[in-house]
Structure formats: structure tokens, C-alpha cells
Protein backbone atom coordinates (compact mmCIF):
# COMPACT_ATOMS: atom_id res chain seq x y z
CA UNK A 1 33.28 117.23 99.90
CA UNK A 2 33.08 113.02 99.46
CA UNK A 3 35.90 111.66 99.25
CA UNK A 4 36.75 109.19 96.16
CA UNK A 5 37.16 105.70 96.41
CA UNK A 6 40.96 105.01 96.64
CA UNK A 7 42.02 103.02 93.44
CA UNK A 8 46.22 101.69 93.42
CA UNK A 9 48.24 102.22 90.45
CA UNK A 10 51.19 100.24 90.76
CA UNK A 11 50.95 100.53 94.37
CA UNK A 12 50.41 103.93 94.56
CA UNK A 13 46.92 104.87 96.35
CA UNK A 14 45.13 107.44 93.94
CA UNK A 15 41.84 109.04 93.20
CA UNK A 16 40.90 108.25 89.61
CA UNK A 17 38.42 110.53 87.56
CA UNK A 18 37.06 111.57 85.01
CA UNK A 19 37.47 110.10 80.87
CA UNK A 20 39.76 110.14 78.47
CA UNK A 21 39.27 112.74 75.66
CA UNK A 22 41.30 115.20 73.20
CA UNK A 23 42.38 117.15 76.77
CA UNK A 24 45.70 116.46 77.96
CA UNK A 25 45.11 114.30 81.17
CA UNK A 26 46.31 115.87 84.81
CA UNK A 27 48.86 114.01 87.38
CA UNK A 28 48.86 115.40 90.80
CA UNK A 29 51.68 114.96 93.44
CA UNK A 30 51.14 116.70 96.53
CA UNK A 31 53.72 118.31 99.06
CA UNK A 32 55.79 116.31 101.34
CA UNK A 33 54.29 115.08 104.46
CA UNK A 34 50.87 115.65 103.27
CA UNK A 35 48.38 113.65 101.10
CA UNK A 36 46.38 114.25 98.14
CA UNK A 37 43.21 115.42 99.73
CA UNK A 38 44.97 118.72 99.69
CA UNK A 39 44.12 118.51 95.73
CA UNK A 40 40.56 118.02 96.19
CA UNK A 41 39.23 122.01 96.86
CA UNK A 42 40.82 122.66 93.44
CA UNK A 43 40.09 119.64 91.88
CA UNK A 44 36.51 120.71 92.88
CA UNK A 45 36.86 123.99 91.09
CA UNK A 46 38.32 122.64 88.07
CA UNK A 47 35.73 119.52 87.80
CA UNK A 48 32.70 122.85 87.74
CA UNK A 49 35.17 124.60 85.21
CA UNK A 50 35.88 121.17 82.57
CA UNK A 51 33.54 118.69 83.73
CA UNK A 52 35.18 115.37 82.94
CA UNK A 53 39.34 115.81 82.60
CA UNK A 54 40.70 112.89 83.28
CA UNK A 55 43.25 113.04 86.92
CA UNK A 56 44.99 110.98 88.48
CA UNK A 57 45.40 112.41 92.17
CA UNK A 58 48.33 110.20 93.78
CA UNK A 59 49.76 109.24 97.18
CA UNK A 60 53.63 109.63 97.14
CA UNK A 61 55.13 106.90 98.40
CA UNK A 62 54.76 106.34 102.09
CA UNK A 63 52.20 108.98 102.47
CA UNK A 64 48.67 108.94 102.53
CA UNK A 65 47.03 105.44 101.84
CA UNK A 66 50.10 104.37 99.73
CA UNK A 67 52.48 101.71 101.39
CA UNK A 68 55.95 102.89 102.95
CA UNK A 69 59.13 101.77 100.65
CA UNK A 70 62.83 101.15 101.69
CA UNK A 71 64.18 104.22 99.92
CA UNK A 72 62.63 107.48 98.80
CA UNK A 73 65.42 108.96 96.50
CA UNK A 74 63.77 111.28 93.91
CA UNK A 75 64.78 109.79 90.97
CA UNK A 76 63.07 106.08 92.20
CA UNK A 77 59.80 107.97 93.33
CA UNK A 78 59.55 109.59 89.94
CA UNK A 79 59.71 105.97 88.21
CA UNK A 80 56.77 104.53 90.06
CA UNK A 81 55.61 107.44 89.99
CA UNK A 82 55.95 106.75 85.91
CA UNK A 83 54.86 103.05 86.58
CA UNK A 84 51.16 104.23 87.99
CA UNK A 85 50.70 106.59 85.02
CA UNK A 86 51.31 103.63 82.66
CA UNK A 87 49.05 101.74 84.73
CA UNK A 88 46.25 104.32 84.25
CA UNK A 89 46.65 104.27 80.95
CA UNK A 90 47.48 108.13 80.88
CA UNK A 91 49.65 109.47 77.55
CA UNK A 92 51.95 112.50 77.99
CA UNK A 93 50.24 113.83 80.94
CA UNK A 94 50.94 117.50 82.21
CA UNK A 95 52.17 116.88 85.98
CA UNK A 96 51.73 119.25 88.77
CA UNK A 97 53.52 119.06 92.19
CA UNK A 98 53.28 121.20 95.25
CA UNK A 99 56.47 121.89 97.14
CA UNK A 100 58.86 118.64 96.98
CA UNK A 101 56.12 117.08 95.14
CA UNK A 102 57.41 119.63 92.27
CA UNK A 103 60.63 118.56 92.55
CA UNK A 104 59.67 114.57 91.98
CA UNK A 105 57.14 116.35 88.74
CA UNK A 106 60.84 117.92 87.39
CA UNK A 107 62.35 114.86 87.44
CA UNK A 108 59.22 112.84 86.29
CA UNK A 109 59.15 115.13 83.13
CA UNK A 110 62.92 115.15 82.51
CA UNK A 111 62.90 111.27 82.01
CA UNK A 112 59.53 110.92 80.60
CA UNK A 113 56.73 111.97 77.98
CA UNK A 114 54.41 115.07 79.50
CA UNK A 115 52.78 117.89 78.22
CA UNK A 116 54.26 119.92 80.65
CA UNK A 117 54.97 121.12 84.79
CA UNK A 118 52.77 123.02 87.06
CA UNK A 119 55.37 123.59 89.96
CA UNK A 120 53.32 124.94 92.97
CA UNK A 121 55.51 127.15 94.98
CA UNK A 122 58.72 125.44 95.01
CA UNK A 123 62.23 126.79 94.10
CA UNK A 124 64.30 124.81 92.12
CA UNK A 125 67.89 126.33 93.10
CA UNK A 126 69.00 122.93 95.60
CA UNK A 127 72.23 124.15 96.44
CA UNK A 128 70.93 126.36 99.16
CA UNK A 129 68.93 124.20 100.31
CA UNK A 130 70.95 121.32 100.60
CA UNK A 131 73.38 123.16 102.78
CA UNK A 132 70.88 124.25 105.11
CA UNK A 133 69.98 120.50 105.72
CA UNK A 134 73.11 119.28 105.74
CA UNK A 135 74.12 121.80 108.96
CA UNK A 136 70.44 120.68 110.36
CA UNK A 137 71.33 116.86 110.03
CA UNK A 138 72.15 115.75 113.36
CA UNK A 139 69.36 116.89 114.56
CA UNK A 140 67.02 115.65 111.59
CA UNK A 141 68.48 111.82 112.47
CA UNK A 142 68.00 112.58 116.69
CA UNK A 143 64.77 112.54 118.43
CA UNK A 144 64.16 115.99 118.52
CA UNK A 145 63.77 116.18 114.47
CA UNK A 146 60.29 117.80 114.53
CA UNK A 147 61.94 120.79 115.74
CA UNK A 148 63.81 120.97 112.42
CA UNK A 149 60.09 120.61 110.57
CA UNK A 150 58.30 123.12 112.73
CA UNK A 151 61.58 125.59 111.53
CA UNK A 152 60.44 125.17 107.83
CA UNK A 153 56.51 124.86 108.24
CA UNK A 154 56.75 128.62 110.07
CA UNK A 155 57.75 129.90 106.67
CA UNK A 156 54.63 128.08 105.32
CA UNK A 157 52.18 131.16 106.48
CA UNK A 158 49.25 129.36 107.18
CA UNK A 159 48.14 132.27 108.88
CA UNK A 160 47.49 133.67 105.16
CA UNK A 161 44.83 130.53 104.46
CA UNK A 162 41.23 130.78 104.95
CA UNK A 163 40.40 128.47 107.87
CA UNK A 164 38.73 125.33 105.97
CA UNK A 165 42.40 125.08 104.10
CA UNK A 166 44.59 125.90 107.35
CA UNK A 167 42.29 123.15 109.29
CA UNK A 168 43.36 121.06 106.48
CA UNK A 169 46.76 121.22 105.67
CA UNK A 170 47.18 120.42 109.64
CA UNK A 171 45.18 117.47 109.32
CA UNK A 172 46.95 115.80 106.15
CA UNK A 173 50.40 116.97 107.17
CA UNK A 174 52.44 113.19 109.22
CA UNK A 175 56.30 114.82 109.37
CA UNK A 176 57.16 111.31 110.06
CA UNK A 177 61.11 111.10 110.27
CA UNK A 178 61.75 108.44 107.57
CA UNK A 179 59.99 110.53 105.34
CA UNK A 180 62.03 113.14 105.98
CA UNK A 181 64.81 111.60 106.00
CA UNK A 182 64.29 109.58 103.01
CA UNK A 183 62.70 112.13 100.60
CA UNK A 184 65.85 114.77 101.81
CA UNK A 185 68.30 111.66 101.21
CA UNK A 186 69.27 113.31 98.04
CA UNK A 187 70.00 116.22 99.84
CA UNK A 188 71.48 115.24 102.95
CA UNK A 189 73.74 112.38 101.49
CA UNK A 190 76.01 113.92 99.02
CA UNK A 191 77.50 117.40 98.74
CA UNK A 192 75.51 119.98 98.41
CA UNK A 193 76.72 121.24 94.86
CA UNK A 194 76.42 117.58 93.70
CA UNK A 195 73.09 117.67 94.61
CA UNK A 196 73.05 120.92 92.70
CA UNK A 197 74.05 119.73 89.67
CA UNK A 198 71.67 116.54 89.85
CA UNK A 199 68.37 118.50 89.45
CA UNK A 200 70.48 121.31 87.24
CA UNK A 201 70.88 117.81 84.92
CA UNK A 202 67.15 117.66 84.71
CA UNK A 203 66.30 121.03 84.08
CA UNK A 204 68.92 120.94 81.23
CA UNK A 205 66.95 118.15 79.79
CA UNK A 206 63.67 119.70 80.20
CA UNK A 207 65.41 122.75 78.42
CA UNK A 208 66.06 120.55 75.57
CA UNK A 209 62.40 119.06 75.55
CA UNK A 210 61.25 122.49 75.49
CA UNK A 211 57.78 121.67 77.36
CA UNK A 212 55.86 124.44 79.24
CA UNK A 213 57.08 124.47 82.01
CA UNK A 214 54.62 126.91 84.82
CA UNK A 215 55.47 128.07 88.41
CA UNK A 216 52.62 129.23 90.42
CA UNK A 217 54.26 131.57 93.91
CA UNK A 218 52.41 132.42 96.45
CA UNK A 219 54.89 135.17 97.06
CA UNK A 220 56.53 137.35 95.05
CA UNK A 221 59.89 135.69 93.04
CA UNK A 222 63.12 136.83 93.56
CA UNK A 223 64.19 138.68 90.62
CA UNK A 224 67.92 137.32 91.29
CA UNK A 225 65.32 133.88 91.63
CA UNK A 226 63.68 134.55 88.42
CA UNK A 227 66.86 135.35 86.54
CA UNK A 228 68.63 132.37 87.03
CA UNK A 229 64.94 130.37 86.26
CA UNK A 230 64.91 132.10 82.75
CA UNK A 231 68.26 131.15 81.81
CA UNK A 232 68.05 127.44 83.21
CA UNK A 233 64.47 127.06 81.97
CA UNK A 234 63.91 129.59 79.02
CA UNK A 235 60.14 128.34 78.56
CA UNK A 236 59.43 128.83 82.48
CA UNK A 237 56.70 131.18 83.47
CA UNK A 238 55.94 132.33 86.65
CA UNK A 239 52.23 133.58 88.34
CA UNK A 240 51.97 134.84 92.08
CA UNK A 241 48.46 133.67 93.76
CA UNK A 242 48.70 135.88 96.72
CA UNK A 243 48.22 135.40 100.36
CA UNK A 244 48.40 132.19 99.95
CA UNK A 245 51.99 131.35 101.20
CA UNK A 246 53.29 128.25 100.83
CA UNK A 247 49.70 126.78 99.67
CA UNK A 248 48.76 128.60 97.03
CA UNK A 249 46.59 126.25 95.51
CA UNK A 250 44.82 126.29 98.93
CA UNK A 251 44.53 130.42 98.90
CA UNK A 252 42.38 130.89 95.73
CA UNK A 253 40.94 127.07 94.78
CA UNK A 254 39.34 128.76 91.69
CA UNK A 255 42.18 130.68 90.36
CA UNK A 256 44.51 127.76 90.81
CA UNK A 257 41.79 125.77 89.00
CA UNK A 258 41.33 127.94 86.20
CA UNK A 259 45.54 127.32 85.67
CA UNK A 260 44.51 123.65 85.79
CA UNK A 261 42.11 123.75 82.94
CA UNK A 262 44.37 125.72 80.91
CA UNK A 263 46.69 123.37 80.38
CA UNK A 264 44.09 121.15 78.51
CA UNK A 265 45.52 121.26 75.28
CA UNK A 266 49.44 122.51 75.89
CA UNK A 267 51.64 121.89 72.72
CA UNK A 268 53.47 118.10 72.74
């Protein structure tokens, strides 16, 4: 698979493709600590499936072939995130993200015009989350942080992916500590209900917006999980691509793809 030339977007490094047409155009953000060449299997699929949609595939901040920045709080990455996607020229864009990239598409879509979230396997209850970082921080500011990343990339299940996607998650993936630490900042800097209620904020907005609003699992949901998503997010709906663990997009390319293309012409 070539790679695409790298284009910037108000400093963002992206791949650029396709033209603009009646189909609602796609924004990709990709996981933490990885890069978007984890898009391109799919975006292979998809370009075989609706030759021509329009993407812009996009390095977070700091990752990838996009320059580091002095803070990585969620609610700043989602505005230059916003600033590249007025750059491109793109109008009311659905946005997918895969893991914390999903978190930064939530935000993106609370604040600004989209036709709507893919969320690739990533759970949008903080609280939890939070806490368990918060009792992990020492550690994630010492020297031996990587032990705190190799904790939560065991419950990835890479084992799951064919070996062309487990080869490449393991190449893209730089668990370099400011990243960490700046990306979690949210998390690790405030209490963990506050941080709670932050993305709770968002979602209540979304609510209001009423925008589709997809989660693709690679493992089953909760149904406590699912319960709280339906009240929070009434228009959520949820799809499990199997054996695919954490990288479900990775796990069935075409499937994943065919999720892409639906979402050419989503109300908005």
C-alpha cells in the first residue's frame, strides 16, 4: 500500500483525498500513540467501495509527522483539530476516532458542525478511568512510565489481529511520555468526577444536537455500559466487529469500511 503525500492543514500533517461531492466528507483521528497509517487498510476498502469520498486522514498533535505542541488538553486538540478542517475546506464532516482519538471526535462534534461520530472502541464513562490514572500517576511522571502503557496495551488483544495489522499497530505505536502525559492531562490534573462531568458536558450537547452518533466494539458492551450510553446519548448505536480487540477497524478492514461509506449521506 503507497503511502500519500503528507499535506499540513493548519499544522496538522494529513493525507488528503479524494473530491468534494453531495457525500458527507470523512475526518479521521487515530488512537493515541499511533499515527494515521493505521487508517489506511480501511481507507483502502472504503476507496474500492465509494471511489472518490473526500478524507482527511490527520496526525494528532505531536504524533506522526505533525509537530509536538506545549499542551495537549482535549478541548485545544479538538480546535486545531477544527482549524485543519476549515483549512481543507471540509463542511459538517462526520468524524471518526479510534480510542482517545474518539474522545477528541466527542468533543470536536460537541463544539462544532458534523454530520455525525464514528467512535472506534472507546468508552465514554471518564470517571473510572480517571481514577485509575490518577492512582498510576507517580509512576506515569517517573522513568519507569512505559510500565504503566504496557498495563493498558495488554488489554489491547493484539493477539486477536491478523499479522499484517498486529505488525502494524507495533510499528506506528511511540508511547512517548509527554504524550501521555499531556493527552491524560485532563485526566490526571483535576478530580476525577470533574473530569467526569467535563466530557458528560459534551455529550449533553451532542444530545441536544441530536447527530448520529455510532460506536463500533470490538467486544461485546456492557449492558450496565450500554444503559448508561442510551440515556446520555439517546441517538447512540452500538456494532461489535469481533476478534478484533481494541482495533477493530484493523480486525475486519472491509466491514469497518462498509460503516465508513454508510455514513455518506447521514441527516444534518
Amino acid at each position: 500500500m503507497k503511502p500519500e503525500s503528507t499535506q499540513y492543514f493548519a499544522g496538522l500533517a494529513a493525507d488528503s483525498s479524494g473530491t468534494d461531492d453531495d457525500r458527507r466528507p470523512l475526518v479521521l483521528l487515530h488512537g493515541l500513540t499511533f499515527d494515521r497509517s493505521g487508517w489506511r487498510p480501511a481507507l483502502t476498502q472504503l476507496r474500492r467501495i465509494t471511489p472518490g469520498r473526500r478524507v482527511l486522514n490527520l496526525d494528532l498533535p505531536g504524533h506522526g509527522e505533525s509537530p509536538t505542541q506545549p499542551s495537549y488538553r482535549l478541548e485545544a486538540v479538538a480546535k486545531q483539530v477544527h482549524a485543519a478542517v476549515e483549512a481543507a475546506e471540509l463542511d459538517s464532516p462526520v468524524v471518526v476516532g479510534h480510542s482517545a482519538g474518539a474522545i477528541i471526535a466527542t468533543f470536536y462534534a460537541a463544539d462544532f458542525p458534523v454530520g455525525g461520530v464514528i467512535n472506534v472502541d472507546q468508552p465514554l464513562q471518564t470517571r473510572p478511568f480517571a481514577e485509575l490514572l490518577q492512582s498510576l500517576g507517580a509512576q506515569l511522571r517517573g522513568p519507569d512510565y512505559r510500565k504503566v502503557w504496557d498495563l493498558f496495551t495488554a488489554g489491547f488483544h493484539l493477539e486477536l489481529l491478523p499479522p499484517a495489522a498486529r505488525e502494524l499497530v507495533h510499528l506506528t505505536s511511540n508511547p512517548a511520555q509527554e504524550l501521555l502525559l499531556g493527552y491524560w492531562s485532563d485526566l490526571l490534573d483535576c478530580p476525577a468526577n470533574e473530569a467526569g462531568e467535563l466530557l458528560e458536558q459534551q455529550l449533553a450537547n451532542l444530545r441536544a444536537g441530536g447527530r448520529p452518533y455510532q460506536v463500533i466494539a470490538g467486544d461485546p458492551v456492557d449492558p450496565g455500559y450500554a444503559g448508561w450510553l442510551a440515556d446520555v446519548l439517546p441517538q447512540a448505536t452500538v456494532t461489535v466487529i469481533r476478534h478484533g480487540g481494541h482495533f477493530p477497524h484493523l480486525a475486519n478492514t472491509g466491514r469497518f469500511a462498509a460503516f465508513l461509506a454508510a455514513t455518506a449521506n447521514w441527516p444534518g
